[in-house]
N, C-alpha and C. Protein backbone atom coordinates (compact mmCIF):
# COMPACT_ATOMS: atom_id res chain seq x y z
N UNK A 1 -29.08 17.00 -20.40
CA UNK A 1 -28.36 17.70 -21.43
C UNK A 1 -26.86 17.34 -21.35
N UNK A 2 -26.38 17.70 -22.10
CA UNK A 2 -24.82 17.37 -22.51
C UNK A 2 -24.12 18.10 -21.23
N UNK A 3 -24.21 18.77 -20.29
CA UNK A 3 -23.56 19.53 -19.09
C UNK A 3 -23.40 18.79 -18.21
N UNK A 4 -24.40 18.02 -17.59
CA UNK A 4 -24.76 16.71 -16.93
C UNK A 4 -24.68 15.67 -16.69
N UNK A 5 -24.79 14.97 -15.54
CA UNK A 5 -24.02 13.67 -16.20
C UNK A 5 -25.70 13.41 -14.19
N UNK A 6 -26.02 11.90 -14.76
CA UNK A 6 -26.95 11.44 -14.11
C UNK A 6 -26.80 10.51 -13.28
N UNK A 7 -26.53 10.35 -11.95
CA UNK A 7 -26.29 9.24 -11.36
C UNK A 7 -27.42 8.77 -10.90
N UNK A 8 -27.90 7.17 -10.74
CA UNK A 8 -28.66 6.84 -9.92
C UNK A 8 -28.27 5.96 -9.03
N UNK A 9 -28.73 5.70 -7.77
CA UNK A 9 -28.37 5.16 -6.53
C UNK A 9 -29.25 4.00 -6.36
N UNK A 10 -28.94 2.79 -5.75
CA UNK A 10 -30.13 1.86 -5.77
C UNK A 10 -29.79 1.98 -4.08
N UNK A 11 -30.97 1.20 -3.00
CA UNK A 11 -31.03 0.95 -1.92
C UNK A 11 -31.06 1.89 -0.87
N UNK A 12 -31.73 2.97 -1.84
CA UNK A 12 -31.65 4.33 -0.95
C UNK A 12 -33.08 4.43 -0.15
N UNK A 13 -33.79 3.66 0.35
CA UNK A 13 -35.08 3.53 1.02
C UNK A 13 -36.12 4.38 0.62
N UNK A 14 -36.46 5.68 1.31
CA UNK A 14 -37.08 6.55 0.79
C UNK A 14 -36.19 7.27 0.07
N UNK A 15 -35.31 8.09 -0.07
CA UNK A 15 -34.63 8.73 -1.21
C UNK A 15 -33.21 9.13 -0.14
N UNK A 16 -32.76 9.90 -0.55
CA UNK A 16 -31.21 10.72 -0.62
C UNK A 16 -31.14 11.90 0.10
N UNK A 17 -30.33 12.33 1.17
CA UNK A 17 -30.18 13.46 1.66
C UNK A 17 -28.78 13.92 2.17
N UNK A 18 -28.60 15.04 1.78
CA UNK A 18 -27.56 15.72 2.52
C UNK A 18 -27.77 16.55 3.75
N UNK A 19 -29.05 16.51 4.26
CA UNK A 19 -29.76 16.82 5.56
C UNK A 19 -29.13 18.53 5.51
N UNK A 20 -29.70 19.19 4.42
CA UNK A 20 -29.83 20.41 4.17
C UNK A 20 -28.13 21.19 4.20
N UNK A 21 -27.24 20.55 3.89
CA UNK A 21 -25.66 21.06 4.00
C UNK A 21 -25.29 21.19 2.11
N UNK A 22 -24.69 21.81 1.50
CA UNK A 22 -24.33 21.57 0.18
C UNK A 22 -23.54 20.13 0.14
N UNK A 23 -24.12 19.70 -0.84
CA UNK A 23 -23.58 18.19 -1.41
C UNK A 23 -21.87 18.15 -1.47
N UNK A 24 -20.87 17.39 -0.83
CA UNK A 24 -19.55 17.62 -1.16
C UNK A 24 -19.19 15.99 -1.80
N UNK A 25 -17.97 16.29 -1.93
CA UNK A 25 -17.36 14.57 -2.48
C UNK A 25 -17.28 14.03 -4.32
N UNK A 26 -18.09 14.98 -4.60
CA UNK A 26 -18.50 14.24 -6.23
C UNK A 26 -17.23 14.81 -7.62
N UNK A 27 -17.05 14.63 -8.06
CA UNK A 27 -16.61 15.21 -9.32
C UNK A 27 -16.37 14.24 -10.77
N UNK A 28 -16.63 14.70 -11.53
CA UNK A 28 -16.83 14.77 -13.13
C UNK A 28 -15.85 15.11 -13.88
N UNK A 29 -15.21 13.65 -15.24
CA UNK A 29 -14.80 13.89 -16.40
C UNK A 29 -15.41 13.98 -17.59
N UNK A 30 -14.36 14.66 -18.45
CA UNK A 30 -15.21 14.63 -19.40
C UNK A 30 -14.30 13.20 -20.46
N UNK A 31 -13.68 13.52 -21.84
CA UNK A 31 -13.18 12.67 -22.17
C UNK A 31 -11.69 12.89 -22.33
N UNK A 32 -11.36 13.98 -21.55
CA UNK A 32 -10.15 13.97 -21.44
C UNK A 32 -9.10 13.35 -20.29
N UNK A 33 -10.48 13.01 -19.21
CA UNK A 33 -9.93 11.54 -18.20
C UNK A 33 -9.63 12.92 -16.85
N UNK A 34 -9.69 14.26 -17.06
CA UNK A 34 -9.13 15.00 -15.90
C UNK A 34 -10.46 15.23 -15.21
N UNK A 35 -10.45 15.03 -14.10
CA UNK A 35 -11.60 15.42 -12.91
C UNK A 35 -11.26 16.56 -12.30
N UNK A 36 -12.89 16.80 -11.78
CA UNK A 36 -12.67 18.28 -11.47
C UNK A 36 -14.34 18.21 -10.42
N UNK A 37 -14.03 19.03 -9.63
CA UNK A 37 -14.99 18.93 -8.57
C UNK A 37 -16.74 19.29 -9.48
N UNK A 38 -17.35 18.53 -8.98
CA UNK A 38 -18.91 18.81 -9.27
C UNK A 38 -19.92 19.15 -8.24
N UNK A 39 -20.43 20.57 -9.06
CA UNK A 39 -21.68 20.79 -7.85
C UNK A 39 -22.89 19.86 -8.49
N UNK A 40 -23.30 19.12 -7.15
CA UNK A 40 -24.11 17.66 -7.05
C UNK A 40 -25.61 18.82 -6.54
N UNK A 41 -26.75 18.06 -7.08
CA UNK A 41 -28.54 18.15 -6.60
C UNK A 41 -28.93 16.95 -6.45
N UNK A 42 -29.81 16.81 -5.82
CA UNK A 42 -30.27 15.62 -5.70
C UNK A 42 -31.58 15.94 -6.39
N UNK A 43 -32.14 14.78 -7.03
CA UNK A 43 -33.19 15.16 -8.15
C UNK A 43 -34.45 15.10 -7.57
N UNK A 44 -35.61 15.89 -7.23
CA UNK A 44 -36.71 15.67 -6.68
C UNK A 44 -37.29 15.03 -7.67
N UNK A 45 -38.50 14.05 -6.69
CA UNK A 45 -39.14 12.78 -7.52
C UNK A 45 -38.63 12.01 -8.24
N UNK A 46 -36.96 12.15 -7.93
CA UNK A 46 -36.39 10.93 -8.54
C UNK A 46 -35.41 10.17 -7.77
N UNK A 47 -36.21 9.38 -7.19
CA UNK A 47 -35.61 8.80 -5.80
C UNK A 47 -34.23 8.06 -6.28
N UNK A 48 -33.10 8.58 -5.56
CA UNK A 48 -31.74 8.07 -5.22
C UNK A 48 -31.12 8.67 -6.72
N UNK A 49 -31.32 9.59 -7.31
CA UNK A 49 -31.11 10.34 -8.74
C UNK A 49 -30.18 11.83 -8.29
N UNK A 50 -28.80 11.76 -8.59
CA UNK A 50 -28.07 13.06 -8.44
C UNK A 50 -28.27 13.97 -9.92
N UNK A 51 -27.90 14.90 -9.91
CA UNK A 51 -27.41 15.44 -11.03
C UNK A 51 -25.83 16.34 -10.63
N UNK A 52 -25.08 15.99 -11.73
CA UNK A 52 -24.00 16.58 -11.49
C UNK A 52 -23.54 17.38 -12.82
N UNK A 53 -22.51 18.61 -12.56
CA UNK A 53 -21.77 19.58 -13.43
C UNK A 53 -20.79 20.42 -12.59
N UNK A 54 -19.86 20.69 -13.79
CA UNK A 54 -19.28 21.44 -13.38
C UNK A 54 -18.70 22.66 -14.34
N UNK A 55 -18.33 23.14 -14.45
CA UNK A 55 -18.21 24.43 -15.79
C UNK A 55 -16.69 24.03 -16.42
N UNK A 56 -16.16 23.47 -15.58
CA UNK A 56 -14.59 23.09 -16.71
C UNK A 56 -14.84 21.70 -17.24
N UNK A 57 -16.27 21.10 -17.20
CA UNK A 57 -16.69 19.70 -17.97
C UNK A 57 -17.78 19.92 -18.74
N UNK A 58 -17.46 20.12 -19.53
CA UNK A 58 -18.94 20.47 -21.09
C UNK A 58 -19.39 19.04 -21.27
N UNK A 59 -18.79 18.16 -21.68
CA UNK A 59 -19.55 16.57 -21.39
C UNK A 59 -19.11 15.76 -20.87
N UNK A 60 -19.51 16.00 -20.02
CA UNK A 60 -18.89 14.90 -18.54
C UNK A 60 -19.51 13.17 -19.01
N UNK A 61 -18.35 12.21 -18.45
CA UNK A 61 -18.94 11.05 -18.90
C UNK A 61 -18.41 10.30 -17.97
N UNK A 62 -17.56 10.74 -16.84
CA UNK A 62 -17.45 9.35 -15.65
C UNK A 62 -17.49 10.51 -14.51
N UNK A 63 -17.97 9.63 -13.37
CA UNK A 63 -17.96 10.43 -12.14
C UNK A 63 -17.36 9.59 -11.22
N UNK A 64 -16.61 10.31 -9.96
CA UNK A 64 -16.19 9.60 -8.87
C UNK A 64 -16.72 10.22 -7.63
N UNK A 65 -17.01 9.41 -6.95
CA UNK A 65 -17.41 10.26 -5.09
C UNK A 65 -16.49 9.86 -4.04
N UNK A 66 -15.63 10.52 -3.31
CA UNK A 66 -15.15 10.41 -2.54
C UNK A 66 -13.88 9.60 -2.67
N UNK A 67 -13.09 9.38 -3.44
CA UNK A 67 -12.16 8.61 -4.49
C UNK A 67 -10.93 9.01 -4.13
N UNK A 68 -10.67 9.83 -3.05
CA UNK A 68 -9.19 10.06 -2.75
C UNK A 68 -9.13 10.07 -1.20
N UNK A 69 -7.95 10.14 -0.61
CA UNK A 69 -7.82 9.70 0.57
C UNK A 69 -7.90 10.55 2.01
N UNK A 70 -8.62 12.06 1.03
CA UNK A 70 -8.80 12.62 1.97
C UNK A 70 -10.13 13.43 1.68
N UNK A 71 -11.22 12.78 0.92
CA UNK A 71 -12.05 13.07 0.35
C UNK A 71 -13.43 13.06 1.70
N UNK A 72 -14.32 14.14 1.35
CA UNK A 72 -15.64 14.22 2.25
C UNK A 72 -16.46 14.22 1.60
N UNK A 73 -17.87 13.40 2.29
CA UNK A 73 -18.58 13.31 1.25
C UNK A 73 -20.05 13.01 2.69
N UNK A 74 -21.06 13.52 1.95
CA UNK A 74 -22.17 13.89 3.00
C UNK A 74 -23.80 13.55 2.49
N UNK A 75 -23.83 12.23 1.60
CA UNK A 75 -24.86 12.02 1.07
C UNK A 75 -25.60 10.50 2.25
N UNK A 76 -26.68 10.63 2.09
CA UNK A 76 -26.92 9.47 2.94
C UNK A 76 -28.25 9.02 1.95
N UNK A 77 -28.42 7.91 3.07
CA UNK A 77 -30.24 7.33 2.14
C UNK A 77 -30.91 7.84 3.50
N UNK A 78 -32.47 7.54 3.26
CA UNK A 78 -33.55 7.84 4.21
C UNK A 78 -32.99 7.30 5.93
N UNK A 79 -32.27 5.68 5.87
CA UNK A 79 -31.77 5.75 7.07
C UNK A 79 -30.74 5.81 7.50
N UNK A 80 -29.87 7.09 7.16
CA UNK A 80 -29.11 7.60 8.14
C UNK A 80 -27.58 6.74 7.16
N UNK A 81 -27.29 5.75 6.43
CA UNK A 81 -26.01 5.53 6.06
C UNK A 81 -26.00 5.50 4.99
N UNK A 82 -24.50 6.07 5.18
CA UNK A 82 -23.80 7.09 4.45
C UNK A 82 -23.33 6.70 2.97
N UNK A 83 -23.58 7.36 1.84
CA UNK A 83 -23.22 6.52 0.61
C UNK A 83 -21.55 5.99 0.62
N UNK A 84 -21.00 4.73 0.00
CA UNK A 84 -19.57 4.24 0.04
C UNK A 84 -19.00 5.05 -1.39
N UNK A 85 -17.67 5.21 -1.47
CA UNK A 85 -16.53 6.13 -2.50
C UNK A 85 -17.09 4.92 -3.65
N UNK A 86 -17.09 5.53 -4.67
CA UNK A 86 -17.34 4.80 -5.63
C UNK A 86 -16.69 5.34 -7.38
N UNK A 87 -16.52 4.78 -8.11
CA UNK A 87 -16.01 5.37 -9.18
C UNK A 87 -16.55 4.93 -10.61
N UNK A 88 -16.98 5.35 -11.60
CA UNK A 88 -17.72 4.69 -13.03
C UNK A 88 -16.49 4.37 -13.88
N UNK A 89 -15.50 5.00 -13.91
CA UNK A 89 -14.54 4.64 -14.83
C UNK A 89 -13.78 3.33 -14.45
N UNK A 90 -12.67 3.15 -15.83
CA UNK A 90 -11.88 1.94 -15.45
C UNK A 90 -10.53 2.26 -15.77
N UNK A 91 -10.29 3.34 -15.74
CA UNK A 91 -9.10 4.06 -16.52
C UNK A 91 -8.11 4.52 -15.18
């Protein structure tokens, strides 16, 4: 839905875990280019698939993880390493 915004992950072996801690690191624009923290799920049966929102982004359309220099972030694949900061935009 329009709240959402869908990431998928490639090379995540068996799938994605935050080894039961709340997801940190992620956040979501919409088209006004301002980010703002996102509460992240990881999608069951959809291997290496986040879902992200946040309530001050009605249509979120770029996401960043871990993108600043003092950013934490706690997602891994099945073995144990750790996803790298990454960003969708070019702005």
């Amino acid at each position: 839905d329009n709240q959402k915004i869908i990431v998928e992950m490639e090379n995540v072996g068996y799938g994605l875990s935050a080894y039961g801690q709340e997801i940190e690191g992620f956040e979501i624009a919409g088209a006004d280019k301002i980010y703002h923290k996102a509460e992240a799920e990881i999608i069951k049966g959809g291997k290496g698939k986040i879902a992200l929102k946040s309530e001050k982004v009605k249509e979120p359309i770029s996401v960043r993880y871990c993108f600043k220099n003092y950013s934490y972030g706690n997602i891994y694949n099945s073995y144990g390493i750790g996803l790298l900061p990454f960003r969708t935009d070019s702005y």
